[in-house]
Structure formats: C-alpha cells, structure tokens
Protein backbone atom coordinates (compact mmCIF):
# COMPACT_ATOMS: atom_id res chain seq x y z
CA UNK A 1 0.00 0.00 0.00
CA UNK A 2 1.36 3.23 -0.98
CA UNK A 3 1.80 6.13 2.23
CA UNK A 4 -0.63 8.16 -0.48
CA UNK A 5 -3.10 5.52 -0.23
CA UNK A 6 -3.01 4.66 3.79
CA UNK A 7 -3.18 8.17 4.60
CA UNK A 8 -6.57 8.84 2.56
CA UNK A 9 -7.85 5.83 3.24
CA UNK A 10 -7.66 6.30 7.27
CA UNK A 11 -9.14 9.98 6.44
CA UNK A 12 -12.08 8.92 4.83
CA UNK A 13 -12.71 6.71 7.93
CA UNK A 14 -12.78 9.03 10.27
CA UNK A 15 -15.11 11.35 7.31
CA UNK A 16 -17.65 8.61 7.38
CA UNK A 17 -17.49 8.76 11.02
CA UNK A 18 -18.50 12.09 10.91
CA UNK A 19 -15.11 12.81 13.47
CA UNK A 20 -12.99 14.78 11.20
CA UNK A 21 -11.20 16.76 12.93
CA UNK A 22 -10.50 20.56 11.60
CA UNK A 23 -8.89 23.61 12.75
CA UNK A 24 -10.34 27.00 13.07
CA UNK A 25 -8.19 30.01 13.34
CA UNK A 26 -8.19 32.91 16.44
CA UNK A 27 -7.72 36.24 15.46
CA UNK A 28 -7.44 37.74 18.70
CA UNK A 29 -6.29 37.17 21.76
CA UNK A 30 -7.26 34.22 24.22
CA UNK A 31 -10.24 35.42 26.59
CA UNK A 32 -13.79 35.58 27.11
CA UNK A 33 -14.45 37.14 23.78
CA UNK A 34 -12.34 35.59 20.37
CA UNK A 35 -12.85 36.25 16.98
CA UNK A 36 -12.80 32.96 15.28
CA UNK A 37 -13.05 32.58 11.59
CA UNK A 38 -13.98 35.96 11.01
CA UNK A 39 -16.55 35.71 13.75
CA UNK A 40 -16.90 37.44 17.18
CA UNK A 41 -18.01 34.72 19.92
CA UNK A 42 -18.45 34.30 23.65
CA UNK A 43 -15.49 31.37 24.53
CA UNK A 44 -16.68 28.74 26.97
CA UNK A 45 -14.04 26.45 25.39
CA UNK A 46 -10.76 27.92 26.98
CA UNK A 47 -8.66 26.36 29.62
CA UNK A 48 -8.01 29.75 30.41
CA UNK A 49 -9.42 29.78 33.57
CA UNK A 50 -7.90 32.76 35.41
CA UNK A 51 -7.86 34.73 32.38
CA UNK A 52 -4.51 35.59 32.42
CA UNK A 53 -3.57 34.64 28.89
CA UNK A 54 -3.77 38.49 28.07
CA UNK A 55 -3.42 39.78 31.64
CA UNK A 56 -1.63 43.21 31.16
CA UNK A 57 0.97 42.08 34.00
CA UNK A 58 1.65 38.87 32.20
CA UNK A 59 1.97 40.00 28.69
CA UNK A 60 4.30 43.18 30.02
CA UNK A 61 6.88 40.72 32.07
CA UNK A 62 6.95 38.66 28.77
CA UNK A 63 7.88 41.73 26.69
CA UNK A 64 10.54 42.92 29.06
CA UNK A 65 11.79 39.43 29.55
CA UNK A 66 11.97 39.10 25.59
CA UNK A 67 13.95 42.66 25.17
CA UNK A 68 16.28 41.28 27.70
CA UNK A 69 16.83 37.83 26.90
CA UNK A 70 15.57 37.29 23.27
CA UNK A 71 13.25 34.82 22.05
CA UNK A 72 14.45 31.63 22.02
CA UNK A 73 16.51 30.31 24.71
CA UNK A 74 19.01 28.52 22.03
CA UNK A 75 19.57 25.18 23.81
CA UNK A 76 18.53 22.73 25.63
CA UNK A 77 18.98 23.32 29.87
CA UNK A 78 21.79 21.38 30.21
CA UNK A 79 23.87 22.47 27.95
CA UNK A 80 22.91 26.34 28.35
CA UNK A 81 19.39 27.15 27.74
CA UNK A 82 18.95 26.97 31.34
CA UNK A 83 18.41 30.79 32.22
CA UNK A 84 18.19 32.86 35.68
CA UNK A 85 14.10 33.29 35.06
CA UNK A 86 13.96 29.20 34.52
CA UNK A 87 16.02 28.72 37.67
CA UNK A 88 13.63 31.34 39.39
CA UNK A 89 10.59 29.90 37.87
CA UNK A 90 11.67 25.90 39.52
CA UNK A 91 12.26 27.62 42.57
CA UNK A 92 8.97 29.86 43.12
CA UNK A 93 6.87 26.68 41.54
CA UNK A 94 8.44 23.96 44.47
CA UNK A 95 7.76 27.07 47.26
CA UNK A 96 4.34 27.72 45.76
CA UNK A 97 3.49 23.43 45.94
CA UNK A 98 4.78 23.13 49.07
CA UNK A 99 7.82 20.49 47.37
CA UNK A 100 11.51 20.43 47.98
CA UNK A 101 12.18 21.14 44.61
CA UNK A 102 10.88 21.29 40.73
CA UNK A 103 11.43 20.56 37.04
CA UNK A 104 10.21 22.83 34.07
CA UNK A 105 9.06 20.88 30.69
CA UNK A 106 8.30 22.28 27.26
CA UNK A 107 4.81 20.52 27.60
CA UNK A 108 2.56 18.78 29.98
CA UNK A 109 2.43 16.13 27.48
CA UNK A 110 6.35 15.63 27.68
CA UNK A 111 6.54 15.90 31.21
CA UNK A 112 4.14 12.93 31.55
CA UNK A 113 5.81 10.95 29.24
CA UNK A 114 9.34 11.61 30.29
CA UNK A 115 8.27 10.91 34.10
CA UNK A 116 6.56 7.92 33.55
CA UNK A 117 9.25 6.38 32.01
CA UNK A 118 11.81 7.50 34.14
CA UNK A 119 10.32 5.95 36.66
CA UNK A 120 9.43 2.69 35.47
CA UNK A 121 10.49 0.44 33.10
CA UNK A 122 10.25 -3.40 31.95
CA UNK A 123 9.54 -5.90 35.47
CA UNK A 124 7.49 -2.87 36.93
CA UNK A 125 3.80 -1.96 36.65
CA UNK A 126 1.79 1.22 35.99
CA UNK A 127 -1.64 1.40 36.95
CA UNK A 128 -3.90 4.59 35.74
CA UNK A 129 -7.79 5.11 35.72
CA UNK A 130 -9.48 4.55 33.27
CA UNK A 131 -10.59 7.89 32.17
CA UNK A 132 -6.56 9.59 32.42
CA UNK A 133 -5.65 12.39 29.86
CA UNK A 134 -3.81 11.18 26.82
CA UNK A 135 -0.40 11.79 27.74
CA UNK A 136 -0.54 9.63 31.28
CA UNK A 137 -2.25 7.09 29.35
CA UNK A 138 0.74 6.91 26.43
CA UNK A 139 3.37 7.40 29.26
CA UNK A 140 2.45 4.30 30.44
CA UNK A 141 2.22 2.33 27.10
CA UNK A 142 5.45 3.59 26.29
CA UNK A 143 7.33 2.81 29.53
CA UNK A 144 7.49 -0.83 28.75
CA UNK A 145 5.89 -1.23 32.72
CA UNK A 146 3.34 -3.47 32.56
CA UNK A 147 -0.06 -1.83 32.03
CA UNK A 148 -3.25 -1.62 33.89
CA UNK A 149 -6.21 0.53 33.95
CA UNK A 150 -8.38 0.76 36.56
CA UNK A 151 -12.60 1.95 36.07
CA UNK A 152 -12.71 5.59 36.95
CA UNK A 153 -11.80 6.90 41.01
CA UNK A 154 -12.68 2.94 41.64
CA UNK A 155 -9.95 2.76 44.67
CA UNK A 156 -11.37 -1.20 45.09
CA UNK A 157 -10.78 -2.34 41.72
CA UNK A 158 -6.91 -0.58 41.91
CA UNK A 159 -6.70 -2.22 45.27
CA UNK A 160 -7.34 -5.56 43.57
CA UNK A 161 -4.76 -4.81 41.23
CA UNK A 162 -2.02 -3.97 43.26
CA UNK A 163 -2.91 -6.74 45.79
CA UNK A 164 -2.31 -9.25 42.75
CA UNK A 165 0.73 -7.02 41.17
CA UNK A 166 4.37 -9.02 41.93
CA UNK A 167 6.17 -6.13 39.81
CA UNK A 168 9.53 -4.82 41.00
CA UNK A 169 7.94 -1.16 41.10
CA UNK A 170 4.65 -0.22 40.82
CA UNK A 171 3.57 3.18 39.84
CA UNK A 172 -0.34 4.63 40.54
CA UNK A 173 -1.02 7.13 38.25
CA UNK A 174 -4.25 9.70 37.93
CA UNK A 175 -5.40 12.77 36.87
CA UNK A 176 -6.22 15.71 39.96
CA UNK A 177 -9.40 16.94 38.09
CA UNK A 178 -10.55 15.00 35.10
CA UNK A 179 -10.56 17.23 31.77
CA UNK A 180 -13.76 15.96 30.07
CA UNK A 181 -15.65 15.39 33.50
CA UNK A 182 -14.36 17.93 35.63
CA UNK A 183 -14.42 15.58 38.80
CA UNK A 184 -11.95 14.91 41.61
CA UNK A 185 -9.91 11.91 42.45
CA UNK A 186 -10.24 10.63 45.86
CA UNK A 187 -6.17 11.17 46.37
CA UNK A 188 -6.48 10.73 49.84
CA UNK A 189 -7.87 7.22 49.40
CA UNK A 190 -5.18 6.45 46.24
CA UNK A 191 -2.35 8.41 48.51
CA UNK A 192 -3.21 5.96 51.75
CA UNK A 193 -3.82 2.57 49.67
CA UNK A 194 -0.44 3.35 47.61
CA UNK A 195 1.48 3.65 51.15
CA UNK A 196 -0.67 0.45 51.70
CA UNK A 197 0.96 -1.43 48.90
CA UNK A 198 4.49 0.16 48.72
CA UNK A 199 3.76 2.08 45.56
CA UNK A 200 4.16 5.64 43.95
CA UNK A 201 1.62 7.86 43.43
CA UNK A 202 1.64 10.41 40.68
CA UNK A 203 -0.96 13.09 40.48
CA UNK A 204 -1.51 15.24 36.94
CA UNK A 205 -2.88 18.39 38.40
CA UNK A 206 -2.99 20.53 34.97
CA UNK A 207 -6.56 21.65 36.11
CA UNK A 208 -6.54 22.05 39.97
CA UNK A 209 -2.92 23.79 39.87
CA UNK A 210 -4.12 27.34 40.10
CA UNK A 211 -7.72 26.81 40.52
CA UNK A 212 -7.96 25.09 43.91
CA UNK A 213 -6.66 25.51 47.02
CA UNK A 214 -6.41 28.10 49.82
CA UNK A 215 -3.39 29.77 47.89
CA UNK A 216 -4.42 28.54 44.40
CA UNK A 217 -1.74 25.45 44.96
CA UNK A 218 -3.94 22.61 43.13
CA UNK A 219 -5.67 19.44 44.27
CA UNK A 220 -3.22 18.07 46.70
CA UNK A 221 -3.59 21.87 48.76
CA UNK A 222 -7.23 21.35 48.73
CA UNK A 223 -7.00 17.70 50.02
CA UNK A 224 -4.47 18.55 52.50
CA UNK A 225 -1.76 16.47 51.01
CA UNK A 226 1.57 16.75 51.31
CA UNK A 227 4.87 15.70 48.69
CA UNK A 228 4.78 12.26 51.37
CA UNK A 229 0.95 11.72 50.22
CA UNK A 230 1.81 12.53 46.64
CA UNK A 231 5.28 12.09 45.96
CA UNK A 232 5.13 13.00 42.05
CA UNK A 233 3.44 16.01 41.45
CA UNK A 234 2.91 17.38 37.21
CA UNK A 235 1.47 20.83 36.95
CA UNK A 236 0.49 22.53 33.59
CA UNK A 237 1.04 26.68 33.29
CA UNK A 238 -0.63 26.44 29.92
CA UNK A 239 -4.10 26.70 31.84
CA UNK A 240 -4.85 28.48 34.93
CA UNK A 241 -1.44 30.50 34.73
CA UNK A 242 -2.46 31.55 31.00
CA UNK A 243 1.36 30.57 29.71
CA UNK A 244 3.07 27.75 28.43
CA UNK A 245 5.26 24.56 29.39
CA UNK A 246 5.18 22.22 32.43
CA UNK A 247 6.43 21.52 36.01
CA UNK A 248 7.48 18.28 37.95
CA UNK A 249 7.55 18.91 41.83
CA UNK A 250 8.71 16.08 44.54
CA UNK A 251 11.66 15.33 46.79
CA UNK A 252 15.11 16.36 45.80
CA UNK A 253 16.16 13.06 44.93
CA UNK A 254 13.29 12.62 42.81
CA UNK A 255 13.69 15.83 41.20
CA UNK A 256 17.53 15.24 40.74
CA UNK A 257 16.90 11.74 39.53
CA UNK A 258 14.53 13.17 36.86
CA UNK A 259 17.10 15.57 35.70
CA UNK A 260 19.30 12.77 34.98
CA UNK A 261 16.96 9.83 33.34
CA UNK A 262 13.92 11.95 31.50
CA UNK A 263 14.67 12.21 27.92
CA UNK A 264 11.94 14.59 26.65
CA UNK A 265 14.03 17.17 29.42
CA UNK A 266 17.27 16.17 28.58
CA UNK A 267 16.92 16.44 24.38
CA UNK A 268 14.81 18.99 24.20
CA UNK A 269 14.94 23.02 23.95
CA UNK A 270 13.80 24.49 27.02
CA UNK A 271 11.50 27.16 27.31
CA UNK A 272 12.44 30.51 26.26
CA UNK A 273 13.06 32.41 29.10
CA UNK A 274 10.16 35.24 28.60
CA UNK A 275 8.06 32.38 29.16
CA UNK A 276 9.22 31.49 32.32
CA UNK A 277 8.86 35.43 33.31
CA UNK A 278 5.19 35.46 32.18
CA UNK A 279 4.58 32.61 34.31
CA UNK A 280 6.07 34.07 37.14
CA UNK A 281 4.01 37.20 37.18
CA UNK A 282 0.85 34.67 36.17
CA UNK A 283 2.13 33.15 39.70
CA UNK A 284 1.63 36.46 41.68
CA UNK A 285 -1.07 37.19 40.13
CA UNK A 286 -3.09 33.92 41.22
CA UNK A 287 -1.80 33.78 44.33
CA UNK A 288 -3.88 36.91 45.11
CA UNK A 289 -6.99 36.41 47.65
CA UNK A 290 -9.35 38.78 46.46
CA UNK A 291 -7.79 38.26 42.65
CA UNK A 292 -9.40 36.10 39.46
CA UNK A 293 -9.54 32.89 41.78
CA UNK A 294 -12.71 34.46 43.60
CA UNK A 295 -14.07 35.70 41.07
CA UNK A 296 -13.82 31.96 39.33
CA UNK A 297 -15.58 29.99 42.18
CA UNK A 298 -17.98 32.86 42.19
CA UNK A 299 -18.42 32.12 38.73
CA UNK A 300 -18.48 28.38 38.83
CA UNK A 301 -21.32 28.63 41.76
CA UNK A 302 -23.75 30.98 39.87
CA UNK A 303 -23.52 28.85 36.67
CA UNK A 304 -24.27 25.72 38.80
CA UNK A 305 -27.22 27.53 40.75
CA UNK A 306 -28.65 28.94 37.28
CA UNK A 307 -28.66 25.47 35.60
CA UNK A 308 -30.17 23.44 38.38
CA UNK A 309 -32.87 25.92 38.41
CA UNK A 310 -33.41 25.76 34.32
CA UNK A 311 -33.71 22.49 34.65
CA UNK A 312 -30.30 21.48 33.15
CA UNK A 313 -28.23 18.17 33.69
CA UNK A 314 -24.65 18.62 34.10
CA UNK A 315 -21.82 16.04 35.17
CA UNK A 316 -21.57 16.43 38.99
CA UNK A 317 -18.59 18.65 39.05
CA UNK A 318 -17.32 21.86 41.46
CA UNK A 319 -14.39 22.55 38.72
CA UNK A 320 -14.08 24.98 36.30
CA UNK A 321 -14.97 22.29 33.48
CA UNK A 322 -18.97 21.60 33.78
CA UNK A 323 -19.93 18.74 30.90
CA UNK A 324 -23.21 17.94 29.76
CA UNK A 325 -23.23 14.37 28.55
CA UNK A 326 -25.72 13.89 25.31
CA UNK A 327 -24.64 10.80 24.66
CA UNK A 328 -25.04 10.58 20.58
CA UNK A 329 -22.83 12.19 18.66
CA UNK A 330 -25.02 13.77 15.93
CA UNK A 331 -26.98 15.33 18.82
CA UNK A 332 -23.73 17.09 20.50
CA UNK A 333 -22.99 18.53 16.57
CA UNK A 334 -26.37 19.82 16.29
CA UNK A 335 -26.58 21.27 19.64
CA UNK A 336 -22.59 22.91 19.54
CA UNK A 337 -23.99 24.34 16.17
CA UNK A 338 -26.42 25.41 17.39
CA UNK A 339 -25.22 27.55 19.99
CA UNK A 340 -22.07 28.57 17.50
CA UNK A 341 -24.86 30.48 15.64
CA UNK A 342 -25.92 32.25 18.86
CA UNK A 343 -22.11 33.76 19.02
CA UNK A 344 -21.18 31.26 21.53
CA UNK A 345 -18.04 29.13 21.79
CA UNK A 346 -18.61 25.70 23.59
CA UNK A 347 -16.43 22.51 23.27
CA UNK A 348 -18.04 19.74 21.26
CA UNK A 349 -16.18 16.36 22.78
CA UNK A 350 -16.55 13.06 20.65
CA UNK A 351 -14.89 9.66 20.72
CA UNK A 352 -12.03 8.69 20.39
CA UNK A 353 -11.43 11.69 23.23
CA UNK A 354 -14.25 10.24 25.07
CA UNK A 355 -15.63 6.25 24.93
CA UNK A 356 -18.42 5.49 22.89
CA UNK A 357 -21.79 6.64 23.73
CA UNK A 358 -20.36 9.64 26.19
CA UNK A 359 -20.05 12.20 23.45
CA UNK A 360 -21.30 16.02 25.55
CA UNK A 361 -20.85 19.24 25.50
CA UNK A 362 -17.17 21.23 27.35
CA UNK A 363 -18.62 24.24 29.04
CA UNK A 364 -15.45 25.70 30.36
CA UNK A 365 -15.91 28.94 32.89
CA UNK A 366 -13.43 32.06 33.53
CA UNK A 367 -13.40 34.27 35.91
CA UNK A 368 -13.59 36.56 33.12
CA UNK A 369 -17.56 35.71 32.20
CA UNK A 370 -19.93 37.84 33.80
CA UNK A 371 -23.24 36.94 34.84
CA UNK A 372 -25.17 38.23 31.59
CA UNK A 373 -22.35 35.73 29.60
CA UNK A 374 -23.41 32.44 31.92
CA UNK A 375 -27.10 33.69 31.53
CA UNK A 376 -27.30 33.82 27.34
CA UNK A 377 -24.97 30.51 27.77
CA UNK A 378 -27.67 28.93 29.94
CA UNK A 379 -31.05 30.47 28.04
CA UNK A 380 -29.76 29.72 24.73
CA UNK A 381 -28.54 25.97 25.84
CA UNK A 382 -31.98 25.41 27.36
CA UNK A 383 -34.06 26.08 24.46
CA UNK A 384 -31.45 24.89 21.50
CA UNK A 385 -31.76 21.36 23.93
CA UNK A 386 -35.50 21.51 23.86
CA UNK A 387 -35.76 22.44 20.26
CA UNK A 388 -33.58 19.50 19.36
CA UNK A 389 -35.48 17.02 21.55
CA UNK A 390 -38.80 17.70 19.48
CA UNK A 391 -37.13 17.97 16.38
C-alpha cells in the first residue's frame, strides 16, 4: 500500500465517522471574547481559567523578559538554555506546591511521558484510571511497565490490582481533576492505599494547579496532602497560569533523579526564558486572595445555581470544566452548532477523546464571564436542547 493511499484511506474513515477533525483560526487574543473565523463569539471552550492569557501584567513581564533575553533560549537546559528566570521559575513553583524542589518541561504532554518512564520500566507496573488524559495514558504504554487501567476513582478495583501485582515497582497514576468530566480523584484514598501497597503515586494536576486551594496550589492543597501523600506532582502553566510549558515537583532526589533519566528534558529546547517570566508574574497574580480565583468559584457557583434551576443536567462537578453528557454524537454537533450560531463558543467532545456513547458538551468557565455571559450561555442551551429534543 502506498503512504498516499493509507493516509486517505484512514481519512475517509474518520469522514464517514463524521469525526474529522478541523482547525479554526483565532484572530485575537485568548479570553472571554475571540474572533474565530472571522466571527466574534463568547469562549466557553478555553482552559483559560484565570484569564490571564492576556493579563496586562503577564503580557508586560513577557515583553521585558523578551527585550532582555531574546526569544528563544538557544539550547537545551543542560547544555545552556537553562536561564536565571527558569532557575527562578523551579524555585517559586516547588515554594508555591509546598515540594523540595521542581522541574520545568516544554509541555505537559512531555513531562508525563518523560516521568513515567523514568520511573518505570520493563519488570514494573503502571496502573492509571481509566478515564486519564492522553499523555498519562501513552506514558504508560510507552514505559514498557506493565499496564493496567483501573474503572474511573474505583480505589477497590486498583486495590485488587495492586494486591495481585508481583512487579519490582509499581507506579499509581491519575489525573487531579478530570478534563472531560471535571471531577476529583479521591487522592487521599489512592495516597493511603499506595502507602498500603508500597507504591508511587503520581498526580496530573494541569486543572486544579491554580484553581484550587487556599493559595491557588492545586488538588493536593485542597485535600491537605503533602509531597509524602503525593510524591510526584505534574502541573500545567498552559491553563490556569495563562502561559506555556510544564512543572514536575517532589523530593530532591526525585527531582535530581529526573534531571538525569527523563529524555523529553534532557533532548529537548527548554522554554524561552520570557516564558518562564510570564509565568512568574501569572504566579503572583493567582496567588492573590481577592484576585481572578474568587471571582472563578464565584463564577463556577452561579452557573451551577442557574442550571439546576433551568432544569439542566450537568456532570456532577465543582471545577471549572462543567460537561453535559448527550450521549449521541449527531446530537452534540447539532446542539454545539447550534449555539455557534448564537455567538457562543462551547467545546463539542466526541470519541475517540471520550468512549463510545459519552459524546457532551465542554462548558469551560473564567473568571472573566460575567453573569449576563453564563445567563445567554444557559437560556440559549436550554431552548437549543429543547428544540432539538422535538425535532
């Protein structure tokens, strides 16, 4: 078979599956309000949580950063791409977790990969939910660890697991909050039965870091937990920080050890170094009491009042990600459209992101919506679902 051939043959597939993906193109900046092909919409589709994408603080540290240090940081950090605002950024990010020390990564998707297999390897085991993000799920396929999932925040089926698991090392691995359910993992209960079992547990918080928390400090602040409980902590700052790249945050020895064994850290170009300033004014910014964090929960609390009392079914979730399952795909594509035409942005999630028979609706909140933004999301959602049901 020709490459020609294979490649339009597996795109028709997914075209009769009605799951082609395509791309449409921003022309402003990331908020509350885009202008997407050509057309001026109200974004519920943005891990942008904080809104500090285009936060005037953020955007002016990354300029001055940029006239200082350039662009691109021209290497990879260990040979010497490894800049004063990087070193800064480690150190404010393990302070700001409540770890000894941290790692910064390019992407959250490399720092899950490069962890995973850093930590285990061929005679070991790696057991993840069932509903993990992508990049935990391929870490563990690619570590060569043997490979179990367990059904979703089901701490008795991963108990069963481990109880029958004679691997050398045995890694527990989970999201913090799920991104297409916008739940919680019971860490506590994972952090106690991995102690149980002698096992590590790694936590993905890419959409608690930021959000939850006294101080904004992610799932394992909110649960009380500290780098004993969860002794491999991955944060994204491509989400509630509004900026770009990854973090690793542990033990010293575990941070040290990573710096040594994690491939997509050691052969890769690090961040350039205005990034890493952004972030750290993103980090003041959200530390903030009174700042965008209160806003959000005020946020996430009026949309959840204003749906219960329309009526509307939504995934039990206290997160800034609120899902509403339909179920059939043509449904969700009608109903995404739908709203699309009433200038409003909303992610449409299909298999193979979600299993079969999930497909819903990605309502994603800022604390930059206001109450009139939640209340034409809500109105308009109501009827388009009622108009589609009798149709």
């Amino acid at each position: 078979m020709s490459l020609e051939h294979f490649c339009q043959s597996r795109l028709l597939k997914r075209q009769q599956q009605h799951r082609l993906r395509q791309r449409s193109v921003l022309a402003s900046s990331q908020g509350v309000h885009v202008r997407l092909d050509g057309r001026d919409f109200v974004n519920f589709s943005s891990n942008d949580y904080l809104g500090l994408a285009a936060h005037p603080d953020v955007t002016q540290a990354f300029k001055e950063a940029a006239a200082q240090y350039g662009v691109g940081s021209g290497a990879s950090h260990l040979v010497n791409g490894h800049s004063v605002l990087h070193e800064q950024l480690e150190q404010a990010l393990a302070e700001f977790t409540g770890r000894d020390k941290a790692l910064l990564f390019s992407t959250g998707y490399m720092a899950n990969l490069g962890v995973i297999s850093a930590l285990v390897g061929r005679g070991d085991a790696v057991f993840e939910d069932r509903l993990n993000h992508a990049s935990l799920l391929d870490g563990g396929l690619l570590s060569a660890a043997r490979f179990s999932r367990y059904r979703h925040n089901d701490v008795g089926h991963l108990a069963e697991q481990l109880s029958s698991s004679s691997a050398r090392n045995r890694l527990v691995v989970t999201d913090g909050v799920f991104s297409m359910d916008g739940d919680l993992a019971p860490l506590k209960e994972l952090s106690l039965l991995a102690r149980q079992h002698d096992a590590w547990l790694l936590v993905d918080d890419a959409h608690g870091i930021g959000v939850l928390g006294e101080n904004g400090a992610g799932c394992c602040e909110y649960l009380c937990l500290g780098q004993d409980d969860v002794p491999v902590l991955v944060g994204t700052l491509g989400k509630a920080f509004g900026s770009f790249g990854a973090f690793v945050a542990g033990r010293e020895s575990l941070i040290d050890m990573l710096l040594q064994y994690t491939r997509p850290y050691i052969y890769t170009t690090a961040l350039p170094p205005a990034v890493a300033a952004a972030s750290l004014a993103a980090l003041d910014i959200l530390r903030q009491p009174e700042g965008p964090r209160l806003q959000l929960k005020t946020n996430i609390a009026c949309f959840k009042n204003r749906a219960q009392a329309l009526g509307l079914d939504f995934l039990p979730s206290d997160s800034a990600i609120q899902p509403i399952v339909l179920g059939d795909e043509q449904r969700v594509i009608q109903v995404a459209g739908a709203l699309r035409d009433a200038g409003l942005l909303v992610g449409m999630i299909r298999p193979p992101t979600v299993p079969e028979g999930t497909s819903r609706l990605r309502v994603t909140l800022s604390a930059q919506h206001t109450e009139a933004d939640i209340d034409h999301l809500l109105t308009s959602l109501g009827r388009t679902l009622t108009q589609v049901a009798h149709a």
